[in-house]
C-alpha atoms as a PDB file:
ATOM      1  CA  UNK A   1      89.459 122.208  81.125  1.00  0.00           C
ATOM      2  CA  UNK A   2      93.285 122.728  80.538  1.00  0.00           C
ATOM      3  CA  UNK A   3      92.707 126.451  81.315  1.00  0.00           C
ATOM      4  CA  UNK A   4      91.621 125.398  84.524  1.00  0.00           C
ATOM      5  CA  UNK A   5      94.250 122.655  85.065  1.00  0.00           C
ATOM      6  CA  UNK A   6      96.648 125.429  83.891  1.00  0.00           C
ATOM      7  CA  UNK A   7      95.441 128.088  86.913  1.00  0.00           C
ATOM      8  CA  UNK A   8      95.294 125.200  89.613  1.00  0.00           C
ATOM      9  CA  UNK A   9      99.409 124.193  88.513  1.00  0.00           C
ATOM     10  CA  UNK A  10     100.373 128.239  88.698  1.00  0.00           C
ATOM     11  CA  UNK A  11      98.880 128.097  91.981  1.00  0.00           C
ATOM     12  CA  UNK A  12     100.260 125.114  93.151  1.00  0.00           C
ATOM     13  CA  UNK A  13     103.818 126.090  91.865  1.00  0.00           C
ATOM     14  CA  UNK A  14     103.604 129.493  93.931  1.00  0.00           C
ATOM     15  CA  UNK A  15     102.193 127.168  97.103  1.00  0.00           C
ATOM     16  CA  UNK A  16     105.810 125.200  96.567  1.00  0.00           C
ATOM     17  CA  UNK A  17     107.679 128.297  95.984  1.00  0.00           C
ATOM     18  CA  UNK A  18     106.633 130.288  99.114  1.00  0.00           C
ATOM     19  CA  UNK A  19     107.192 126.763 101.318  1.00  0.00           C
ATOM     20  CA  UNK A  20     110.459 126.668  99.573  1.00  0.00           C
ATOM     21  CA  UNK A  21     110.786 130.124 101.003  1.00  0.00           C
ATOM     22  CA  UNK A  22     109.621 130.036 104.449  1.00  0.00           C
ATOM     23  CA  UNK A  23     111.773 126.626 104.706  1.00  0.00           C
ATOM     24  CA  UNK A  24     115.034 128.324 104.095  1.00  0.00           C
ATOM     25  CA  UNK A  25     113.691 131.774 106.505  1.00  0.00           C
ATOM     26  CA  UNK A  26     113.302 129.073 109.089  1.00  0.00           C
ATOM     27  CA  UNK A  27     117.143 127.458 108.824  1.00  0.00           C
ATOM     28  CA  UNK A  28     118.794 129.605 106.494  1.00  0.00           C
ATOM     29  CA  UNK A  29     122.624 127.337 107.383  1.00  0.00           C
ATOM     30  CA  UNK A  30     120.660 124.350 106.668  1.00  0.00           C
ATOM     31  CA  UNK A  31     117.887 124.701 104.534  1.00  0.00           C
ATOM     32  CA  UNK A  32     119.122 126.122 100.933  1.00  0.00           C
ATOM     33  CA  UNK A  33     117.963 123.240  99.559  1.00  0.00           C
ATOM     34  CA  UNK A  34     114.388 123.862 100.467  1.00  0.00           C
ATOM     35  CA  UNK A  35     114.463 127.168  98.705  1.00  0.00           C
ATOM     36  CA  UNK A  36     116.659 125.494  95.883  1.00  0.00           C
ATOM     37  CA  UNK A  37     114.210 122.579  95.459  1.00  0.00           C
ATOM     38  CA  UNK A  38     110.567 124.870  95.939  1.00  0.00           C
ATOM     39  CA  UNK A  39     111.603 127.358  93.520  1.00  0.00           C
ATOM     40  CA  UNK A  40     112.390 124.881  90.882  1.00  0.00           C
ATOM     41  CA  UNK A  41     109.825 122.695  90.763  1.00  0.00           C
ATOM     42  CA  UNK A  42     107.832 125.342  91.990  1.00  0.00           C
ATOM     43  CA  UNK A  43     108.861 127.241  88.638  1.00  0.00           C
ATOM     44  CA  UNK A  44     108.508 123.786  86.938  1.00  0.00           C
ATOM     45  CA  UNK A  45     104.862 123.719  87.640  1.00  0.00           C
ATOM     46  CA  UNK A  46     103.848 126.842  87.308  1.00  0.00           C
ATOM     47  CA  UNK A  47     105.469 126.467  83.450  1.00  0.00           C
ATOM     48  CA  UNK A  48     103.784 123.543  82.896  1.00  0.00           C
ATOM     49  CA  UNK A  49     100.287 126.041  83.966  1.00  0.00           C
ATOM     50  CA  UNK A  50     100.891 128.447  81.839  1.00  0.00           C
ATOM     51  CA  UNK A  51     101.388 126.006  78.555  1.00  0.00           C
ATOM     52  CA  UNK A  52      98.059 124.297  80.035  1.00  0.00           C
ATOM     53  CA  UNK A  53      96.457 128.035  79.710  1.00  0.00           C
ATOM     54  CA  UNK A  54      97.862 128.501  76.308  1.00  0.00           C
ATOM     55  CA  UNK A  55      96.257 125.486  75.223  1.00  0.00           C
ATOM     56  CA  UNK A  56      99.218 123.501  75.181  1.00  0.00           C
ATOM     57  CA  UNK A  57      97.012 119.594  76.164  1.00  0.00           C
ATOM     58  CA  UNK A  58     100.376 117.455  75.910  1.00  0.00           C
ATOM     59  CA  UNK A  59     101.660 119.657  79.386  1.00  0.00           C
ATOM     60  CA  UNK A  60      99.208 118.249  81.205  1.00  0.00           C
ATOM     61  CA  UNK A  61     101.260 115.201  81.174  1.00  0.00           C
ATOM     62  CA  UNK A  62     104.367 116.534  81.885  1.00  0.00           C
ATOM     63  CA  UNK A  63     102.807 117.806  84.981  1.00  0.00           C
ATOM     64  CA  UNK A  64     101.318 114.869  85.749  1.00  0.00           C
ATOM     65  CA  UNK A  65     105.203 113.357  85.764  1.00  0.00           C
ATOM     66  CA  UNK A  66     106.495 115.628  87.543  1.00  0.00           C
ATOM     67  CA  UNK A  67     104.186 115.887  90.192  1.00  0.00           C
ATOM     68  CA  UNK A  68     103.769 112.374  90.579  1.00  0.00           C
ATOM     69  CA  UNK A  69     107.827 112.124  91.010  1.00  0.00           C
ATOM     70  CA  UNK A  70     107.468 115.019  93.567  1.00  0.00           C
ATOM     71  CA  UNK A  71     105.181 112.515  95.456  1.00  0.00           C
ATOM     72  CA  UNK A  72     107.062 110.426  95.916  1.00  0.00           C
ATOM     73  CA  UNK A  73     110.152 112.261  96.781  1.00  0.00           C
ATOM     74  CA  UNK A  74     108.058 113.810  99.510  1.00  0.00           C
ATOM     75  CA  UNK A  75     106.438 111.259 100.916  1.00  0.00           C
ATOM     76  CA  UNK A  76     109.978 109.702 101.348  1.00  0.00           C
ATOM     77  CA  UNK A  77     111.165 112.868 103.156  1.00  0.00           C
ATOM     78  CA  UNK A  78     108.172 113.417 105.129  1.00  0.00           C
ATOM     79  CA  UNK A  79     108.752 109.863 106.788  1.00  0.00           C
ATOM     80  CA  UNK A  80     112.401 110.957 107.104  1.00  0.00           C
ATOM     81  CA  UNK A  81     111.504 113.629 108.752  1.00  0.00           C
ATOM     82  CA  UNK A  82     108.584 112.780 110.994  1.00  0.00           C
ATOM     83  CA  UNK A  83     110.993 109.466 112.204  1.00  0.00           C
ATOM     84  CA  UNK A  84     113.733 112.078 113.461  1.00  0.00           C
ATOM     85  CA  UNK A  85     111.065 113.906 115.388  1.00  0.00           C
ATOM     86  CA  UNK A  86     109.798 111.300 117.023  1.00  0.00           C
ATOM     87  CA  UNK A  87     113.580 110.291 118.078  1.00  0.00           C
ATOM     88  CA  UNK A  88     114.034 113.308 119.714  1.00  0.00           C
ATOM     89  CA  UNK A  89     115.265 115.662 117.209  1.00  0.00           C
ATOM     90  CA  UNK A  90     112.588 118.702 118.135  1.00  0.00           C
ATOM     91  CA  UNK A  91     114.799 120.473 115.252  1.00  0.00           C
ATOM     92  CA  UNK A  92     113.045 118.858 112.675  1.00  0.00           C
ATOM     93  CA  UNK A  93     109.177 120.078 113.347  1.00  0.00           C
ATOM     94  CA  UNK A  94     108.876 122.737 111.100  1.00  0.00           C
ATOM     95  CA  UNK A  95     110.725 120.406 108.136  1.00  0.00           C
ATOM     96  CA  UNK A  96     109.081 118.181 108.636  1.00  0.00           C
ATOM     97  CA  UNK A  97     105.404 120.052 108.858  1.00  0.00           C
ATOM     98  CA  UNK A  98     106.132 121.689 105.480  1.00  0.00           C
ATOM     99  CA  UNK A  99     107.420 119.047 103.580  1.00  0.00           C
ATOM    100  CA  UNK A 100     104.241 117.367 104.554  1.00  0.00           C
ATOM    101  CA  UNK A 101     102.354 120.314 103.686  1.00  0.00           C
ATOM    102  CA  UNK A 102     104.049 120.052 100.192  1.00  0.00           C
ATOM    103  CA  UNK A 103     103.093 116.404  99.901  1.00  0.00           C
ATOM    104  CA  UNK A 104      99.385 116.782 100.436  1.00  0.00           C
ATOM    105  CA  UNK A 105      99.085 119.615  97.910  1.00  0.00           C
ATOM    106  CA  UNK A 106     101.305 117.687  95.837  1.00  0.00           C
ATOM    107  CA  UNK A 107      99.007 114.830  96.297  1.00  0.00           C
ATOM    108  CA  UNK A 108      96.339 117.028  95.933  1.00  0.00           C
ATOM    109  CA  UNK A 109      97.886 118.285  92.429  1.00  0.00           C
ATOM    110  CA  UNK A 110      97.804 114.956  90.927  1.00  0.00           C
ATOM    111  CA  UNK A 111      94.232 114.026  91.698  1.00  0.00           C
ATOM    112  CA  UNK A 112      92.815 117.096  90.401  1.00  0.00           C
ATOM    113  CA  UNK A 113      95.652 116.395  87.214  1.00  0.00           C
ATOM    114  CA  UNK A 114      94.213 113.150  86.410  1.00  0.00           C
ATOM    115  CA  UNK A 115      90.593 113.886  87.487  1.00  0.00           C
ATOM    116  CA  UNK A 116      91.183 116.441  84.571  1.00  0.00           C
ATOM    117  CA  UNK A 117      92.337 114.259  82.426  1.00  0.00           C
ATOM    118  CA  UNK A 118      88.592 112.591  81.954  1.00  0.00           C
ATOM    119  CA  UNK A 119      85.305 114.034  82.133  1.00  0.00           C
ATOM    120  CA  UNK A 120      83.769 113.727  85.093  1.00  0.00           C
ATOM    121  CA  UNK A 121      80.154 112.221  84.930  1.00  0.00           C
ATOM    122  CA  UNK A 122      79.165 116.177  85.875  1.00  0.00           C
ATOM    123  CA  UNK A 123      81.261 118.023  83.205  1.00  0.00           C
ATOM    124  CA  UNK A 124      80.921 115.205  80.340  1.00  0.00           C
ATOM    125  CA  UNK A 125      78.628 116.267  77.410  1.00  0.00           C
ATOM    126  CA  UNK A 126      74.901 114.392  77.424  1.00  0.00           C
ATOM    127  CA  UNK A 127      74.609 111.590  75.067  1.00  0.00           C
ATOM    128  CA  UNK A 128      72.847 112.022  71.269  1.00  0.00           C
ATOM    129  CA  UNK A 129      70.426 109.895  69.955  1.00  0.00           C
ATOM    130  CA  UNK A 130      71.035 107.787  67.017  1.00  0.00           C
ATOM    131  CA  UNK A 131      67.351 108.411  65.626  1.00  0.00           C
ATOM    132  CA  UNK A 132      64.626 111.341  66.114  1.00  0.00           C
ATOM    133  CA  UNK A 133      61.857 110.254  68.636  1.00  0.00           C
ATOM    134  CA  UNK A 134      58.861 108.447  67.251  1.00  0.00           C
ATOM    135  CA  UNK A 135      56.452 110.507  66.438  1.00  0.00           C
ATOM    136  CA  UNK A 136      52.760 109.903  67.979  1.00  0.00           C
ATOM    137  CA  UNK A 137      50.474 108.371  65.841  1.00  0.00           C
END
């Protein structure tokens, strides 16, 4: 399972990296933070991937942290956003379209994290008996 957790946070870290990328390409006066802030937590989570894919259980909450914190911070600037475009500030579409974009797969991210971190009824191992069956008589 954390080999699996680990591949979904690598991919989810490049996801944040390349919106990080095309956010600056689209403003490149205004938006250095959007390539400052996708390529570190971008990086951030795709570390925290590769110690899930090494085995490393205990990153699994540290991504769950993170991402959870990453959230929030982009729901808050989604609203931000989204409230400036509907004043009138047509400027603010394609910010606010991929910081959305970030929040759902950031949302996303921490579903499948804590999905991951129980068996679900489909992956979770049958039950043993306590005694053998009776035997017919």
């Amino acid at each position: 399972m954390t080999r699996r957790l680990g591949t979904w946070l690598l991919g989810y870290g490049a996801f944040l990296v390349a919106v990080g990328v095309v956010g600056y390409l689209s403003n490149p006066e205004k938006a250095a933070t959007a390539l400052l802030s996708g390529g570190t937590f971008g990086a951030l989570s795709a570390t925290w991937g590769l110690l899930l894919r090494s085995g490393r259980g205990w990153a699994r909450w540290a991504a769950i942290a993170s991402t959870a914190f990453l959230t929030v911070v982009f729901t808050w600037r989604a609203v931000v956003s989204w409230l400036a475009v509907l004043a009138g500030q047509p400027e603010k579409l394609v910010a606010a379209a991929l910081i959305t974009a970030m929040l759902v797969a950031s949302a996303l991210t921490l579903a499948v994290l804590a999905r991951g971190a129980s068996p679900s009824p489909a992956t979770a191992p049958a039950p043993r008996r306590s005694s053998p069956p009776a035997s017919p008589a």
